[in-house]
Structure formats: C-alpha cells, structure tokens
N, C-alpha and C. Protein backbone atom coordinates (compact mmCIF):
# COMPACT_ATOMS: atom_id res chain seq x y z
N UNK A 1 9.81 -14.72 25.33
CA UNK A 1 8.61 -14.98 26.09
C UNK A 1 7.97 -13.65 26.47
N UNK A 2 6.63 -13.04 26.35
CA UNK A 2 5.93 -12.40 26.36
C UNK A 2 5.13 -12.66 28.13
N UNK A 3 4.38 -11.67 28.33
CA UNK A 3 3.84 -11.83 29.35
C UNK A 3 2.57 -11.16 29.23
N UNK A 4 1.03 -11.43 29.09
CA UNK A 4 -0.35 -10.83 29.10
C UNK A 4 -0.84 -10.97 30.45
N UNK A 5 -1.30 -9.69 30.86
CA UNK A 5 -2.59 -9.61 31.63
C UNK A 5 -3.92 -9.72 31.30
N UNK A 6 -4.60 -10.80 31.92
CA UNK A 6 -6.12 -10.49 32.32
C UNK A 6 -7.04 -10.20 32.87
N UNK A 7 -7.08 -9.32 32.97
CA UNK A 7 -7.96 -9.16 34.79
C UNK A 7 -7.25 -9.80 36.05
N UNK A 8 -6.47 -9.50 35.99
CA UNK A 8 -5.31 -9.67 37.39
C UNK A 8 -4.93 -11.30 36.75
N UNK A 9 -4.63 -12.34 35.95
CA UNK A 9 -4.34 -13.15 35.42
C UNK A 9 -3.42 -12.93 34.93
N UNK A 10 -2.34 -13.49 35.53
CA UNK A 10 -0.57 -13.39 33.84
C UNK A 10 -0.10 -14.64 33.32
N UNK A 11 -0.12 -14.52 32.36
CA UNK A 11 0.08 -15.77 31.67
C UNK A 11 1.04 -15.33 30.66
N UNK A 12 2.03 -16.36 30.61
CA UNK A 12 3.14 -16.56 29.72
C UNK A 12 3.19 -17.27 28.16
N UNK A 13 3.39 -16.17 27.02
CA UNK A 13 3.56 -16.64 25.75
C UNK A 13 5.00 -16.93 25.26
N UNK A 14 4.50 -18.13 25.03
CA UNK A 14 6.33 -18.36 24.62
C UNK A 14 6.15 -19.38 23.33
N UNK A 15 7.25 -19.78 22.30
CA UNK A 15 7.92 -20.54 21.12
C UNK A 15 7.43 -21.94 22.12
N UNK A 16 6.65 -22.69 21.45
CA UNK A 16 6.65 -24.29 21.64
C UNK A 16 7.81 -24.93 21.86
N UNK A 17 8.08 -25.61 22.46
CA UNK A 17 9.13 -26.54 22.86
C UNK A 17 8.71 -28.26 22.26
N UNK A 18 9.79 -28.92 22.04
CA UNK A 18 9.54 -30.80 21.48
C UNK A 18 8.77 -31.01 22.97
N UNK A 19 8.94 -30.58 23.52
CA UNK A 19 8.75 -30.93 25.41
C UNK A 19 6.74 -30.86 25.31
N UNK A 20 6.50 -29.90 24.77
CA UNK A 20 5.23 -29.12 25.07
C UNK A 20 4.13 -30.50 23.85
N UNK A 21 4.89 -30.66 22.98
CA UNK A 21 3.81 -31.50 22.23
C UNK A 21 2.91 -32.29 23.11
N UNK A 22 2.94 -32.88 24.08
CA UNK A 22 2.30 -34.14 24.47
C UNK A 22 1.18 -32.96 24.97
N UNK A 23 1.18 -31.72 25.66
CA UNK A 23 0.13 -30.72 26.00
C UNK A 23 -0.66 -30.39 24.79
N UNK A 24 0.48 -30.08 23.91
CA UNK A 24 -0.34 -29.53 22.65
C UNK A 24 -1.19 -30.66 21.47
N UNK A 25 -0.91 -32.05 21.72
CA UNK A 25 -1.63 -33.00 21.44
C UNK A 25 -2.85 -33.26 22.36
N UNK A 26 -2.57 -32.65 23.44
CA UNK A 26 -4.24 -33.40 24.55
C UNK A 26 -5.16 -32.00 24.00
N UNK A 27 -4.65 -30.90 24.20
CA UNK A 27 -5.33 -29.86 23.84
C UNK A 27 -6.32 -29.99 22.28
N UNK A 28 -5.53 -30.58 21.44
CA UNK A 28 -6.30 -30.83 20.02
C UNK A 28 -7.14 -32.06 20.03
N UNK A 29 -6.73 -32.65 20.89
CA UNK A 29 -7.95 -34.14 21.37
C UNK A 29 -9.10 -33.23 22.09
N UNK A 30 -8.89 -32.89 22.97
CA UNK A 30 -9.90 -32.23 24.42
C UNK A 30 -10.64 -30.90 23.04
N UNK A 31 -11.38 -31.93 21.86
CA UNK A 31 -12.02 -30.96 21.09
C UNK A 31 -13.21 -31.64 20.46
N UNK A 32 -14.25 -31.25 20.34
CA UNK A 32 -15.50 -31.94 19.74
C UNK A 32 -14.56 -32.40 18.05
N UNK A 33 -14.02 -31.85 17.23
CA UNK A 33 -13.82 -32.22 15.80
C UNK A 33 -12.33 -33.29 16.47
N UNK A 34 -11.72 -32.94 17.08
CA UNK A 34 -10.26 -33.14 17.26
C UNK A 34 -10.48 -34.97 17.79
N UNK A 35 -11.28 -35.04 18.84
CA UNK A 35 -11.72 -36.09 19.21
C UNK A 35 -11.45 -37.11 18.10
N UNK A 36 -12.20 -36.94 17.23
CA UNK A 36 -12.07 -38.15 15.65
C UNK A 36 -10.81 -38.39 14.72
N UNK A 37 -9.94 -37.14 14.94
CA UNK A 37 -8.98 -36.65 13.88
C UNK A 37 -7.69 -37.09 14.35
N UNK A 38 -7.74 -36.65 15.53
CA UNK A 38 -6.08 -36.54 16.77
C UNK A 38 -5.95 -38.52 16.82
N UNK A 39 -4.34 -38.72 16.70
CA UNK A 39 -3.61 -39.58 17.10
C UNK A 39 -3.11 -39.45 18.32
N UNK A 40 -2.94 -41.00 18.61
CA UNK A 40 -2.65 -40.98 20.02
C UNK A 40 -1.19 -41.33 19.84
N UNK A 41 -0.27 -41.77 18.68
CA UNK A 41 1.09 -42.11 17.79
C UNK A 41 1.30 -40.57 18.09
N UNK A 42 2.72 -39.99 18.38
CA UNK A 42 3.13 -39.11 18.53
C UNK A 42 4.22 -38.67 17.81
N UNK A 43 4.49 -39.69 16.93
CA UNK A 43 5.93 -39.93 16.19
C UNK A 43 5.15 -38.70 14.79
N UNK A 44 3.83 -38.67 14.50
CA UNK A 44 3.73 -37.57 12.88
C UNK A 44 4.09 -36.40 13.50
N UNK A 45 3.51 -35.81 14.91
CA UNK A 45 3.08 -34.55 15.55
C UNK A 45 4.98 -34.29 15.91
N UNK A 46 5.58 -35.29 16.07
CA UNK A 46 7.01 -34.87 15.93
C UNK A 46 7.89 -34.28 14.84
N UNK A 47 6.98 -35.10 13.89
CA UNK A 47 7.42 -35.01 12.45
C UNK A 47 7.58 -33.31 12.38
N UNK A 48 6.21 -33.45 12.11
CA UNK A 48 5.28 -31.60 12.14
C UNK A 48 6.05 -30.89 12.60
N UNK A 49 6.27 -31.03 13.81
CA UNK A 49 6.30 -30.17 15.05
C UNK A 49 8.49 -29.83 14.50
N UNK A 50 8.90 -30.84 14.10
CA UNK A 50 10.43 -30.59 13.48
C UNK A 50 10.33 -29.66 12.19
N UNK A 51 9.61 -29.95 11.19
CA UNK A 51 9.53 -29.55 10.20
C UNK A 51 9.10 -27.71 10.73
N UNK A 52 8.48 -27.49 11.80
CA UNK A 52 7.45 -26.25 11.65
C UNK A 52 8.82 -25.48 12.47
N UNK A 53 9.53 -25.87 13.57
CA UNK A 53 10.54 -25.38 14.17
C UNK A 53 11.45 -24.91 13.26
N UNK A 54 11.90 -25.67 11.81
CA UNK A 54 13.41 -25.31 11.77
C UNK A 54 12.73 -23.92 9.78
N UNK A 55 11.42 -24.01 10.06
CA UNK A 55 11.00 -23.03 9.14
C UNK A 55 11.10 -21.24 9.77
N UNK A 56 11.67 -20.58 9.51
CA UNK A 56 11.41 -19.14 9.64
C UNK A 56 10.26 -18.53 9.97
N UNK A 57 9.49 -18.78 9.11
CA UNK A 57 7.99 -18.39 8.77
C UNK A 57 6.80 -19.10 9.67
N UNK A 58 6.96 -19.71 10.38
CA UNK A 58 6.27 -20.44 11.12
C UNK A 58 6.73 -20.34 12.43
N UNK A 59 5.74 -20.55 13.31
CA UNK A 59 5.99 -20.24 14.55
C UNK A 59 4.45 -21.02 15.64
N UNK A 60 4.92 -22.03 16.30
CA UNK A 60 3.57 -22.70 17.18
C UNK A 60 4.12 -21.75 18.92
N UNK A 61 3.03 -21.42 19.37
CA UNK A 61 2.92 -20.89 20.65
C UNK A 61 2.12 -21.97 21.63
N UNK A 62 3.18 -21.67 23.44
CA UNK A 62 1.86 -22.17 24.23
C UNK A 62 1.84 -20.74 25.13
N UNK A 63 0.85 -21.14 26.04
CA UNK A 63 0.27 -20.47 27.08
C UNK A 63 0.68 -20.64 28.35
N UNK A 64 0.53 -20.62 29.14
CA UNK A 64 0.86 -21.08 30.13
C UNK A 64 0.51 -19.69 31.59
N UNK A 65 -0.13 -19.91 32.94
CA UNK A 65 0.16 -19.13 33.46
C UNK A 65 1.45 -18.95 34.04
N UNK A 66 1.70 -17.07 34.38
CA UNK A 66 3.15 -16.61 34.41
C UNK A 66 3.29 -17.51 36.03
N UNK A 67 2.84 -18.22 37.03
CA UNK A 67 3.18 -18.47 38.22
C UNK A 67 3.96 -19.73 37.73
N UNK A 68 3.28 -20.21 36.75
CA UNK A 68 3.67 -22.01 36.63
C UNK A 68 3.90 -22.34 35.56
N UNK A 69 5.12 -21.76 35.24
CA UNK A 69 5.45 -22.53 34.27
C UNK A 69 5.75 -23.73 33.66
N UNK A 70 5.82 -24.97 34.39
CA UNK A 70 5.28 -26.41 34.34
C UNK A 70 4.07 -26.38 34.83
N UNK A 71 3.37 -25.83 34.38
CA UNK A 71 1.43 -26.12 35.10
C UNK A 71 1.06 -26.09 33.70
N UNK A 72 -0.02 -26.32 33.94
CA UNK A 72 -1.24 -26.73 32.84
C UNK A 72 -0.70 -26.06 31.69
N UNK A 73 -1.40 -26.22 29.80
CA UNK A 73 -1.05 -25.14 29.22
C UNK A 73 -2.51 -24.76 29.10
N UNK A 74 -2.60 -23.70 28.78
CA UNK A 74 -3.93 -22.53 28.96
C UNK A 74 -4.41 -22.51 27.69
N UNK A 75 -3.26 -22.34 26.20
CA UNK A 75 -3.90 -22.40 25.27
C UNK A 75 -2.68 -22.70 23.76
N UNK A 76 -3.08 -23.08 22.52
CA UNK A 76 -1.57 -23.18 21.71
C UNK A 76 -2.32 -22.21 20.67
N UNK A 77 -1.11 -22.24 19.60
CA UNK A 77 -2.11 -21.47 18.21
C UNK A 77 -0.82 -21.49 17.41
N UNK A 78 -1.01 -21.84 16.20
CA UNK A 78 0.20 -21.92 15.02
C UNK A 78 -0.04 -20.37 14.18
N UNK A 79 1.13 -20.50 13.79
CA UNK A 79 0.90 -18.74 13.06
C UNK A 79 2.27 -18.83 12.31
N UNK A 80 1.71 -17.99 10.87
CA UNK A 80 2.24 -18.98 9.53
C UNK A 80 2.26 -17.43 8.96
N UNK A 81 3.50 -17.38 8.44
CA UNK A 81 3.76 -16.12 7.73
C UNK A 81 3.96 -15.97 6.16
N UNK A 82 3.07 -15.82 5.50
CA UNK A 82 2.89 -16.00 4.02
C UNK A 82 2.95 -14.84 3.02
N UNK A 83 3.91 -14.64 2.61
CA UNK A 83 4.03 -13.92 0.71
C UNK A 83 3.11 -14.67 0.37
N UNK A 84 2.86 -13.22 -0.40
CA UNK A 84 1.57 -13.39 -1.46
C UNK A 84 2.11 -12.79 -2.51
N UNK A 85 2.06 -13.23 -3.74
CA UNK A 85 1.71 -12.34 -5.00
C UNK A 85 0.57 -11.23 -5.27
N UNK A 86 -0.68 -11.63 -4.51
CA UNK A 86 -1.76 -10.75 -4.41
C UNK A 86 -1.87 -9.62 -3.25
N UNK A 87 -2.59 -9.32 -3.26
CA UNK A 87 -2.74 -7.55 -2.39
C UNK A 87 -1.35 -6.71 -2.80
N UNK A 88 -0.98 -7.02 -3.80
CA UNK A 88 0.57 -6.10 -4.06
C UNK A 88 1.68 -6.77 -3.21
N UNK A 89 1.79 -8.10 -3.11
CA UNK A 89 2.41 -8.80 -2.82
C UNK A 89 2.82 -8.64 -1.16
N UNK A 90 1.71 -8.43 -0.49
CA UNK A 90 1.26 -8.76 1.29
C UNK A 90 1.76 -9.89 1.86
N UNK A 91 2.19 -9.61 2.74
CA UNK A 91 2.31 -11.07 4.00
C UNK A 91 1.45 -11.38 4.47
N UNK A 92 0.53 -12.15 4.25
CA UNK A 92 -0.01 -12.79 5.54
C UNK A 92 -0.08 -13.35 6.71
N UNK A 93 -0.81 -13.16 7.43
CA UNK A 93 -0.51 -14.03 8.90
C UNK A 93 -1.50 -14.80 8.98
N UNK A 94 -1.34 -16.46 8.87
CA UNK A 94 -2.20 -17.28 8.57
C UNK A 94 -2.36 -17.50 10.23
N UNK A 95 -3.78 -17.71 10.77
CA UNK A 95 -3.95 -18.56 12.34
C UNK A 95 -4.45 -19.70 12.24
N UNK A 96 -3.72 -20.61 12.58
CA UNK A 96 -4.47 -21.80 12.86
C UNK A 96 -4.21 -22.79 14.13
N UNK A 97 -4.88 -24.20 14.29
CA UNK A 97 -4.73 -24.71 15.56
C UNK A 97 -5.01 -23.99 16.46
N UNK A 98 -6.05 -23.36 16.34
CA UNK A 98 -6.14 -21.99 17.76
C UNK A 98 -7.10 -23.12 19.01
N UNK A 99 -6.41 -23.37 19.95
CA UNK A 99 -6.57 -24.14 21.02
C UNK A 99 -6.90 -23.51 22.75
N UNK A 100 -8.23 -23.15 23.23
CA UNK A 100 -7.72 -22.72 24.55
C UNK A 100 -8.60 -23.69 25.07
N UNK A 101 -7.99 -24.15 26.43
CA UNK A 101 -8.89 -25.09 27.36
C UNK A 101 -9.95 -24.93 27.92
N UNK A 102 -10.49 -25.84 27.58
CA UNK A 102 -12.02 -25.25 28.17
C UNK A 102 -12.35 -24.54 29.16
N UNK A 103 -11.23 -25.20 30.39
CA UNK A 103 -11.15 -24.24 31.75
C UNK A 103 -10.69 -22.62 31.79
N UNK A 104 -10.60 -22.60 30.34
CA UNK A 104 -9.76 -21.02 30.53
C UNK A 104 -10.83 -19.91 29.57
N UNK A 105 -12.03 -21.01 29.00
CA UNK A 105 -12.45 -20.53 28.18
C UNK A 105 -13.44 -18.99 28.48
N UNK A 106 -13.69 -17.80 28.08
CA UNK A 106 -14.39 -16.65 28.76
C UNK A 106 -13.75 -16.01 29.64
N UNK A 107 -12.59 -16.07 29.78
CA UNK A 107 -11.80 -15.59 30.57
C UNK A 107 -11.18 -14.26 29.69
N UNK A 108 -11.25 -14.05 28.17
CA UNK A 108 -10.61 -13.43 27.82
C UNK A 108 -9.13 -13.57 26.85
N UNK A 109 -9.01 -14.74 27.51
CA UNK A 109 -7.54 -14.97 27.08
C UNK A 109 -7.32 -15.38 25.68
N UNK A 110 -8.11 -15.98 24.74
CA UNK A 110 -8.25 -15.73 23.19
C UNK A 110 -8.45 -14.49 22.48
N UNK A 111 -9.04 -13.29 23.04
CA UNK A 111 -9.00 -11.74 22.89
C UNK A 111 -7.32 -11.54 22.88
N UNK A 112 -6.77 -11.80 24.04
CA UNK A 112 -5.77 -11.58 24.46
C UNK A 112 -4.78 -12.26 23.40
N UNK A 113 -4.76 -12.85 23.16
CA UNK A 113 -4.15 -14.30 22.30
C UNK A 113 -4.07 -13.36 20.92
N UNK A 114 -5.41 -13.30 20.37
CA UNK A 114 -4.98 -12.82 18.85
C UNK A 114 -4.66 -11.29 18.53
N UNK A 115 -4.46 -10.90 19.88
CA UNK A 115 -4.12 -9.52 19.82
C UNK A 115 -2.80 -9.47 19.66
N UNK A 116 -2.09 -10.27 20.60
CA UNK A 116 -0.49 -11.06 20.58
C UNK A 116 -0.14 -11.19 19.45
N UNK A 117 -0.96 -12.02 18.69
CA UNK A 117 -0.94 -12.70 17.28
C UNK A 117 -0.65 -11.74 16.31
N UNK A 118 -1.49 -10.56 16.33
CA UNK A 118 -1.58 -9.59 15.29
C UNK A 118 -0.60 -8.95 15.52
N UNK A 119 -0.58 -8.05 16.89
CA UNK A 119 0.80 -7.38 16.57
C UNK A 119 2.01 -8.32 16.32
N UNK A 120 2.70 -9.55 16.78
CA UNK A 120 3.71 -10.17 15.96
C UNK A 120 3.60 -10.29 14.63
N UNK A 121 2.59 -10.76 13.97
CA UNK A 121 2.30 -10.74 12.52
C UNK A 121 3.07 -8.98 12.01
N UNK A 122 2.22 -7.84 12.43
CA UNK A 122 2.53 -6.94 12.10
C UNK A 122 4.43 -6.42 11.87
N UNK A 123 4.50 -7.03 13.63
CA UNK A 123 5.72 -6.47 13.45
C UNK A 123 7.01 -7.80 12.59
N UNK A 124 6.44 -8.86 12.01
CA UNK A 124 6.95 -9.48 10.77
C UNK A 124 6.76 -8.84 9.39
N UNK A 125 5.86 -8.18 9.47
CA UNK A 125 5.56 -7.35 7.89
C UNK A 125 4.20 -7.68 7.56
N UNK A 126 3.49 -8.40 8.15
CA UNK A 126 2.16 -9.16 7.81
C UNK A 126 1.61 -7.83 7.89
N UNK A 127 0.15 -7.49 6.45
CA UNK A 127 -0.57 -6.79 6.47
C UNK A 127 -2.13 -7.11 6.43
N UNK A 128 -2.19 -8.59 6.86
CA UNK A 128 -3.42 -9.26 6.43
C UNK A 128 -3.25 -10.69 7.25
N UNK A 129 -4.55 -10.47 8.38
CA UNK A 129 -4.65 -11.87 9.05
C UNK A 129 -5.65 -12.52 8.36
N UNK A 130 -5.44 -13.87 8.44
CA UNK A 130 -6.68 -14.90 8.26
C UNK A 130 -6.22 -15.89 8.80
N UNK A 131 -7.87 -16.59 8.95
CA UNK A 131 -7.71 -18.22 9.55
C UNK A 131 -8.61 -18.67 8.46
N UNK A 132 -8.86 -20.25 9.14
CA UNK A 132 -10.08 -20.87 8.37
C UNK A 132 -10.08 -21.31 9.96
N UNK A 133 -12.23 -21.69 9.72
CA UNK A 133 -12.20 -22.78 10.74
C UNK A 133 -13.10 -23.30 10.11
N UNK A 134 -13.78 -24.42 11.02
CA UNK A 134 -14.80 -25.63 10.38
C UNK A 134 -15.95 -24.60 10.36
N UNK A 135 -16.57 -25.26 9.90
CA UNK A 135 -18.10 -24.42 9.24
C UNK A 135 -18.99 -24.93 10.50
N UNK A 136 -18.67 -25.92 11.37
CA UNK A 136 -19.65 -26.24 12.02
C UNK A 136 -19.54 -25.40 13.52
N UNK A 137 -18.73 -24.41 13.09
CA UNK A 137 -18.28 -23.82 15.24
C UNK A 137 -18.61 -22.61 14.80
N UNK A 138 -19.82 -22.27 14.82
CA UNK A 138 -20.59 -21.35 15.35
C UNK A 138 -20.20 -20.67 16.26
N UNK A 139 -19.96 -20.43 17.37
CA UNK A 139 -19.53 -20.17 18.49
C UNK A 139 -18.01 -19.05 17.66
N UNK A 140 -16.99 -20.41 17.55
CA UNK A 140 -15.87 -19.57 17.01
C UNK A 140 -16.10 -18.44 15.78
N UNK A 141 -17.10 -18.81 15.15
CA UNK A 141 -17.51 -17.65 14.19
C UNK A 141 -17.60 -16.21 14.51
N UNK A 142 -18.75 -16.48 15.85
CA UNK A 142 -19.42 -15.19 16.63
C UNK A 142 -17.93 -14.19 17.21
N UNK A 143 -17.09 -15.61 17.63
CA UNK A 143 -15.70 -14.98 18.72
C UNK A 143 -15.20 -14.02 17.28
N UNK A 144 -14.47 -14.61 16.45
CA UNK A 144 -13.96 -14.41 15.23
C UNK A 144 -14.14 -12.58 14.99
N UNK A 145 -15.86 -13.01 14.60
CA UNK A 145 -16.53 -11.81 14.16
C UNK A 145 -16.24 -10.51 15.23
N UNK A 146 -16.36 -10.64 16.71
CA UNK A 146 -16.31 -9.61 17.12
C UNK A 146 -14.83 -9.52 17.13
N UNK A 147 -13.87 -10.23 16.49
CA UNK A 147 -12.19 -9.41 16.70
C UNK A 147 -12.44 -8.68 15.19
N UNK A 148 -12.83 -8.47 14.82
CA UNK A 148 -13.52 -7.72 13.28
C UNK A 148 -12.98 -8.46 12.56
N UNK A 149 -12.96 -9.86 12.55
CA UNK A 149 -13.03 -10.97 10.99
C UNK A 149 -13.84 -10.75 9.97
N UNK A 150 -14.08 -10.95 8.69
CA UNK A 150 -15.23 -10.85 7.98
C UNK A 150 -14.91 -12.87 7.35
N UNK A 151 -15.99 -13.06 7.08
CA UNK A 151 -16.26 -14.48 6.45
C UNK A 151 -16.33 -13.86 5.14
N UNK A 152 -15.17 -13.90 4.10
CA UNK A 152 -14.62 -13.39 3.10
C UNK A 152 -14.78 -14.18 1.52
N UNK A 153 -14.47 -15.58 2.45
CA UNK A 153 -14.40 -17.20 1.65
C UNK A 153 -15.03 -18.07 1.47
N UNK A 154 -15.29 -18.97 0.77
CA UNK A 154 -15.43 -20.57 0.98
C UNK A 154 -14.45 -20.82 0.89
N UNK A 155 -14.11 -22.29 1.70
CA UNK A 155 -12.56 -23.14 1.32
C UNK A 155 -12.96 -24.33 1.14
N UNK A 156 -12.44 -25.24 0.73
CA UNK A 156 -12.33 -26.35 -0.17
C UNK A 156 -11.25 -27.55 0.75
N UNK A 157 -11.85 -28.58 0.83
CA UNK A 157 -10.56 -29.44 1.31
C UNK A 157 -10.52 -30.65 0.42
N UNK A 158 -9.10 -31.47 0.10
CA UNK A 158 -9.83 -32.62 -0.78
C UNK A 158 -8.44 -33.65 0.42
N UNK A 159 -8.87 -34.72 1.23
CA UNK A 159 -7.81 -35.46 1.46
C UNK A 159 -6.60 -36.08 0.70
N UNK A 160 -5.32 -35.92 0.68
CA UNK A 160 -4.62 -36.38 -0.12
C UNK A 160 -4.07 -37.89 0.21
C-alpha cells in the first residue's frame, strides 16, 4: 500500500481486494457510458476480478482516503503489463477502467493516480504506457493530453 499527497489530502493506494468489487462495480455504473454496460449480477465481475488476481501481469487498484480506510473509494484503475514483440520487444503498461468519483473529481488525484501508475509500470520493466478510451469523452482526452498522451491510434471493437 502506497500513500499520495494532495494538497494536504492522503489517500491510500492499495491491490483490490474480492471485498472492494461491490465499490468498484458502483464506481463503473456512477458513469455516463457505464450506466448502459454495468451489471447489477456480480457473479461475471467475480469471475474477472479471480481471473485478474491470480495473473502476474495484471494488477486492479483502489483509492481510498489514508484516514478511512473503510470510507468511500476515491478512485479504481486496472493496469496490465504486456510483452510486445514490437518496439524491440517493450513492455507495456496498458491503463484501463480508470475510475475517479465524481466527488473527487479536480482535485488532482487522477494526476496523482497515473503518476503512481507510471512509475509502477516502470519499475515492472514497462517502457511504454497506453490506454484506450471512448471517442466520445472529450474531457478525458484533454486530461490524457496534458499527462503528455499523444492520440497515436484508431481502435476497432467487434462484440464477440
């Protein structure tokens, strides 16, 4: 467990717990896209959530402030550690599910978050972050852009 400051704010990063899903399910509901997508069945997000624990390479985070650690969660984010054959065979550090509550939102604490993110990536071997997000969050684009993202891609989805 990690500990960030924000402007006099401490909040605690720590490994997801089976415990934390039911937070980390309201958090992906409490979302304009998530709203349509998110189940209220908790038995797949268990599934997931087993499968992503007992992988190496994977790793889901929550937030939480450092006073309360049973209080609210502040924010989650999955982070996915990928060999590549390309860039001379690079790790990546994939981000996704990047989740902070609305109440926490401008506070900083997503600055804070993928800064966390990067140096763990780094200090796994990762030489190359990326995410995807929806094409329609503008907003997250702008955030994105000023952590010096570049929009590099198109991506493609086909439901299976």
């Amino acid at each position: 467990m990690d500990i960030l400051e924000l402007d006099g704010m401490h909040v605690t990063v720590a490994r997801a717990q089976v415990d934390d899903l039911p937070a980390i399910i309201s958090l992906l509901a409490d979302d304009v896209l998530g709203r349509d997508r998110e189940s209220t069945d908790a038995e797949p997000y268990e599934t997931a959530f087993r499968q992503i624990e007992q992988d190496p390479n994977q790793l889901v985070i929550v937030v939480r402030e450092a006073d309360a650690a049973d209080g609210p969660m502040l924010a989650t984010m999955q982070l996915t550690l990928m060999p590549s054959l390309s860039r001379g065979g690079a790790v990546r550090l994939q981000i996704e599910a990047v989740l902070v509550a609305a109440s926490t939102r401008g506070t900083g604490l997503g600055t804070a978050l993928f800064q966390w993110a990067h140096e763990w990536g780094r200090e796994h071997g990762a030489r190359l972050a990326q995410l995807t997000t929806d094409s329609s969050r503008t907003g997250a684009h702008r955030f994105y852009e000023r952590l010096g993202y570049e929009a590099s891609h198109v991506g493609f989805k086909l439901p299976l």
